[in-house]
N, C-alpha and C. Protein backbone atom coordinates (compact mmCIF):
# COMPACT_ATOMS: atom_id res chain seq x y z
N UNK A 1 0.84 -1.17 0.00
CA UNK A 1 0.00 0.00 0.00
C UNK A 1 0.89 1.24 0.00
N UNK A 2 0.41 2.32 -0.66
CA UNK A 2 1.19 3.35 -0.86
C UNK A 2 1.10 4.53 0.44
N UNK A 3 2.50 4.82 0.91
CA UNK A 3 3.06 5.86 2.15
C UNK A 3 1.78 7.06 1.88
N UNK A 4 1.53 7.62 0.97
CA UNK A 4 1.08 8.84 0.85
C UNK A 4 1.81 10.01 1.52
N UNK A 5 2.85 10.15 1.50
CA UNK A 5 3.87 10.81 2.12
C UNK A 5 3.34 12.73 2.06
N UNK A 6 3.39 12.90 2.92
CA UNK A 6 2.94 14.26 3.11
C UNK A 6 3.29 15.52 2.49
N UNK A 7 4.50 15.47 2.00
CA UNK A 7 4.91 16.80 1.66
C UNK A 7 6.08 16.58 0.39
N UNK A 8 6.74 17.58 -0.18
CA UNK A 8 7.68 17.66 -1.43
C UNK A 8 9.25 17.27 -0.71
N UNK A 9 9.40 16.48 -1.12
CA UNK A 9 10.66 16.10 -0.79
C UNK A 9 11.42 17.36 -0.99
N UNK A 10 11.47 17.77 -2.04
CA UNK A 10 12.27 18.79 -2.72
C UNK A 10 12.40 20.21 -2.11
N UNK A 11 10.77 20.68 -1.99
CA UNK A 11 10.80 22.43 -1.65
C UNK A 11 9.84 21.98 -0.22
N UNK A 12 9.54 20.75 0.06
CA UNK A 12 9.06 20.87 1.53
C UNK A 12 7.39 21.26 1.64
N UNK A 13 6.71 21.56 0.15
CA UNK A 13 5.24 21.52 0.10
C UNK A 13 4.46 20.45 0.78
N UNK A 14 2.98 20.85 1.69
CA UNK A 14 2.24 19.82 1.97
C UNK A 14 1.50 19.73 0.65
N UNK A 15 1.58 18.37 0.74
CA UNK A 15 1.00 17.41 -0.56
C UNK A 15 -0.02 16.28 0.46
N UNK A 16 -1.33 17.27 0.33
CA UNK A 16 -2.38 16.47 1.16
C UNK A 16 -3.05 14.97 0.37
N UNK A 17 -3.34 13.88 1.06
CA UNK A 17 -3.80 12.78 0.44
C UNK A 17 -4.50 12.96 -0.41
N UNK A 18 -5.51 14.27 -0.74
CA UNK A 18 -6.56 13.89 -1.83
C UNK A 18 -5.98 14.64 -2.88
N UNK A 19 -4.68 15.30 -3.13
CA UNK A 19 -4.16 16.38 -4.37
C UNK A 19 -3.52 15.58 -5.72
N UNK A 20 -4.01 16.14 -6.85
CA UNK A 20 -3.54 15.48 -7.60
C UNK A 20 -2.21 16.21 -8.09
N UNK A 21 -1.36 17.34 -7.18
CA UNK A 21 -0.37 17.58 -7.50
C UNK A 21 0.81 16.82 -7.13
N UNK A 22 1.08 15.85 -6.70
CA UNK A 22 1.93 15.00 -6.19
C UNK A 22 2.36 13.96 -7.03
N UNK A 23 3.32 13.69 -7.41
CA UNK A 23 3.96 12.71 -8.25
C UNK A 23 5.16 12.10 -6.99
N UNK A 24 5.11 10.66 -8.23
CA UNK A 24 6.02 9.67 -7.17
C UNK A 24 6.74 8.83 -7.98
N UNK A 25 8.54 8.04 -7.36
CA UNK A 25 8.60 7.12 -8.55
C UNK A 25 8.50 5.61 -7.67
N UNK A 26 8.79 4.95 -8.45
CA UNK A 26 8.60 3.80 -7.60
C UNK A 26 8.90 3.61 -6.23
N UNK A 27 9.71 3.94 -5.88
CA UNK A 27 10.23 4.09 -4.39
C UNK A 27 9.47 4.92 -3.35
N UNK A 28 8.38 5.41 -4.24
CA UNK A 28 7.12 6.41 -3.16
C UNK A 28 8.02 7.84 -2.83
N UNK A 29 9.41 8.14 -3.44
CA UNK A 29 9.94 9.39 -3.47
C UNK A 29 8.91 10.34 -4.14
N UNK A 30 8.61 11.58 -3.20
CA UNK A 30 7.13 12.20 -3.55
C UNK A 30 7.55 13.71 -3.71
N UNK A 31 7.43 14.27 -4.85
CA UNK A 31 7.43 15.66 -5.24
C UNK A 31 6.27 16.64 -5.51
N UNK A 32 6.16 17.55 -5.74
CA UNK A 32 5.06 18.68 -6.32
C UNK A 32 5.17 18.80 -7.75
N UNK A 33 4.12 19.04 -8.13
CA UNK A 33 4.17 18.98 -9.80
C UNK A 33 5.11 20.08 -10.26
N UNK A 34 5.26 20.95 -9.41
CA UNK A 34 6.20 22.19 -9.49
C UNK A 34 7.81 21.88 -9.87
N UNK A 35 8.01 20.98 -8.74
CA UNK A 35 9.61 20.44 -8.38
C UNK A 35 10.03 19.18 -9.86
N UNK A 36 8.77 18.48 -9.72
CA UNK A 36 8.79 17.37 -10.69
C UNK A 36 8.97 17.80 -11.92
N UNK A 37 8.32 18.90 -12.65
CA UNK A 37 8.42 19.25 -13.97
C UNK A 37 9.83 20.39 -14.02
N UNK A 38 9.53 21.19 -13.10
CA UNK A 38 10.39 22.19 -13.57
C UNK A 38 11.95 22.07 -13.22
N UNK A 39 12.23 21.51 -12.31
CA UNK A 39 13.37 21.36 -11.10
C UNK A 39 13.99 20.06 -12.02
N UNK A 40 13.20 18.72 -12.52
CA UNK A 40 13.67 17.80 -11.79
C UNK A 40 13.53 16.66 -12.83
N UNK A 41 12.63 17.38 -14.02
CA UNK A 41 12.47 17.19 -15.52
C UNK A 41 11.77 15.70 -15.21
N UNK A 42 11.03 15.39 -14.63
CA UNK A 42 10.16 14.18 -14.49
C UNK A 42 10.97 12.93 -14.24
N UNK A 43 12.49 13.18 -13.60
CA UNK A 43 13.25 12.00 -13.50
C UNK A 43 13.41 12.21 -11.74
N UNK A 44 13.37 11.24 -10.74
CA UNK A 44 13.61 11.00 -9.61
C UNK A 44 15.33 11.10 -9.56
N UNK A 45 15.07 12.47 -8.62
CA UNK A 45 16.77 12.20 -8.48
C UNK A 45 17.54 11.33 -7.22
N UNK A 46 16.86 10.80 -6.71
CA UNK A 46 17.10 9.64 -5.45
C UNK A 46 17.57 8.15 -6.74
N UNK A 47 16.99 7.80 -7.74
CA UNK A 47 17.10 6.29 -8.26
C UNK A 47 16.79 6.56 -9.57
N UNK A 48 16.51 7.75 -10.14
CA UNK A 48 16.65 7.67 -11.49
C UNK A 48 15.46 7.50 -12.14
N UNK A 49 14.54 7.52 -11.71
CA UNK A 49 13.19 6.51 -11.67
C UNK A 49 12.50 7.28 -12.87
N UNK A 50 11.52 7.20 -13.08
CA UNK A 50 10.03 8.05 -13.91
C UNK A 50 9.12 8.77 -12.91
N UNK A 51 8.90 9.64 -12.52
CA UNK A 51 8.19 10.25 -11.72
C UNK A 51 6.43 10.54 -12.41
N UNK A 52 5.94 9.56 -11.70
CA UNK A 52 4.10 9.91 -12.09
C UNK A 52 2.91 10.35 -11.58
N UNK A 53 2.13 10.24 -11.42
CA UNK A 53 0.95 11.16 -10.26
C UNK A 53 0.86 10.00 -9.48
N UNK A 54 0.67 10.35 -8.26
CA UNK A 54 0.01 9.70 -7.25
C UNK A 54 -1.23 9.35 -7.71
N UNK A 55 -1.77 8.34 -7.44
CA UNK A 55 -3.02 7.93 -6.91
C UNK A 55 -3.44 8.86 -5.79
N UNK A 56 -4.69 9.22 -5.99
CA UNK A 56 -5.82 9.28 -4.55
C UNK A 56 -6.33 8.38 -4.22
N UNK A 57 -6.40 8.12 -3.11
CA UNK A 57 -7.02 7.07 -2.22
C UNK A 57 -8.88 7.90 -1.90
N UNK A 58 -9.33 6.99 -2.08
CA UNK A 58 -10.99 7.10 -1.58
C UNK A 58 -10.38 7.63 -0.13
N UNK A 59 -11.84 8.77 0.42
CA UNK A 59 -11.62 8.60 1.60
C UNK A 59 -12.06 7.77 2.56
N UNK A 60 -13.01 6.91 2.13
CA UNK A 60 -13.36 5.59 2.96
C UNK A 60 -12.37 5.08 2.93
N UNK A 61 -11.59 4.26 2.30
CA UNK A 61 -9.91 3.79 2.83
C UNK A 61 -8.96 4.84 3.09
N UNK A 62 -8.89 5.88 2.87
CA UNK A 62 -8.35 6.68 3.93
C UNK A 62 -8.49 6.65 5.44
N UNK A 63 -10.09 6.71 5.36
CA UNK A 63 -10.13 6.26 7.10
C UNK A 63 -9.81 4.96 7.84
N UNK A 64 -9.32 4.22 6.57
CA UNK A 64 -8.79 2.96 7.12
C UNK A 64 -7.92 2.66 7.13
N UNK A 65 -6.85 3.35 6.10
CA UNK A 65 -5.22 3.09 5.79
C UNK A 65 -5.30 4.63 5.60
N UNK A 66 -4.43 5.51 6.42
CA UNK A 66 -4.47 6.73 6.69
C UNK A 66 -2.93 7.09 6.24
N UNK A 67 -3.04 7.77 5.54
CA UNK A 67 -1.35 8.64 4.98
C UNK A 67 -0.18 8.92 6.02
N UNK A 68 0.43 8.82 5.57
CA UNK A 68 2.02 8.82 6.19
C UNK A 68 2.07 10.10 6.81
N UNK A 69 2.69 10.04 7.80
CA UNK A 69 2.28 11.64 8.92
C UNK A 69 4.72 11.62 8.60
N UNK A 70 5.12 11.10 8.09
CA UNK A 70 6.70 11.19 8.03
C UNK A 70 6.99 11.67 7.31
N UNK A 71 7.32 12.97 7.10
CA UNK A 71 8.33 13.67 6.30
C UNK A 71 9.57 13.50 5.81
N UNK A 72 9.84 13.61 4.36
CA UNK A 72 11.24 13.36 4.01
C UNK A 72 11.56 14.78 3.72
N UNK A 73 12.44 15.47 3.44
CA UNK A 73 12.61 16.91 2.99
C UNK A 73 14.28 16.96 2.57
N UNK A 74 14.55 17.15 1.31
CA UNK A 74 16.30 17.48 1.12
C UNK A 74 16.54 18.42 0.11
N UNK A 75 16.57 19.46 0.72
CA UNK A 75 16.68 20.77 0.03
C UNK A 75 17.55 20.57 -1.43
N UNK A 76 19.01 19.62 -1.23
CA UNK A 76 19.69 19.20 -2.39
C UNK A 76 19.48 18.91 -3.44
N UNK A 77 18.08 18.26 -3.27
CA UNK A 77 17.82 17.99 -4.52
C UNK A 77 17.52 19.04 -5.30
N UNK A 78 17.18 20.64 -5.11
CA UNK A 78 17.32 21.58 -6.21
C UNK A 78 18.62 21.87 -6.55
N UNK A 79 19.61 21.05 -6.34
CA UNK A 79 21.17 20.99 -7.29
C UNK A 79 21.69 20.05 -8.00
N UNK A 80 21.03 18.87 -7.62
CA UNK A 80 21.06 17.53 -7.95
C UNK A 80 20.14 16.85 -8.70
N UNK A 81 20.23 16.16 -9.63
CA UNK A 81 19.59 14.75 -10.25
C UNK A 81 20.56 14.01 -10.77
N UNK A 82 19.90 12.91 -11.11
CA UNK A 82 20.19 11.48 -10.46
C UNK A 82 20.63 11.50 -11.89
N UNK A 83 22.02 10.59 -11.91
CA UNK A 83 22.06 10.65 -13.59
C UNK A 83 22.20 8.67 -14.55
């Protein structure tokens, strides 16, 4: 089941469970459509990955499998991608 990770890795945005601005790559590394397109050219700079939209979760399974309250945040990555 997917973290739903709270916020932009990158610039530190909350990225609430129901937004469809949130992209992820396989590894559930989670950006803003902001960071993802403009910053970060749709490639995960942690693994190289493809970065795509999150899923929303219904909120009936939200209230049952509830989003990740853990923050990742690394400012670096606006100097860095993954090559």
């Amino acid at each position: 089941m997917l973290e739903l990770r709270p916020n932009c890795e990158c610039c530190n945005r909350a990225l609430p469970p129901e937004t469809r601005e949130a992209l992820i790559c396989s590894f559930e590394c989670t950006f803003c459509a902001d960071c993802a397109g403009d910053v970060l050219g749709g490639i995960c700079p942690n693994c190289s990955g493809e970065l795509v939209r999150r899923p929303v979760r219904p909120l009936t399974a939200l209230a049952r499998n509830p989003a990740s309250t853990v923050q990742v945040f690394n400012p670096e990555c606006r100097s860095r991608r993954a090559g």
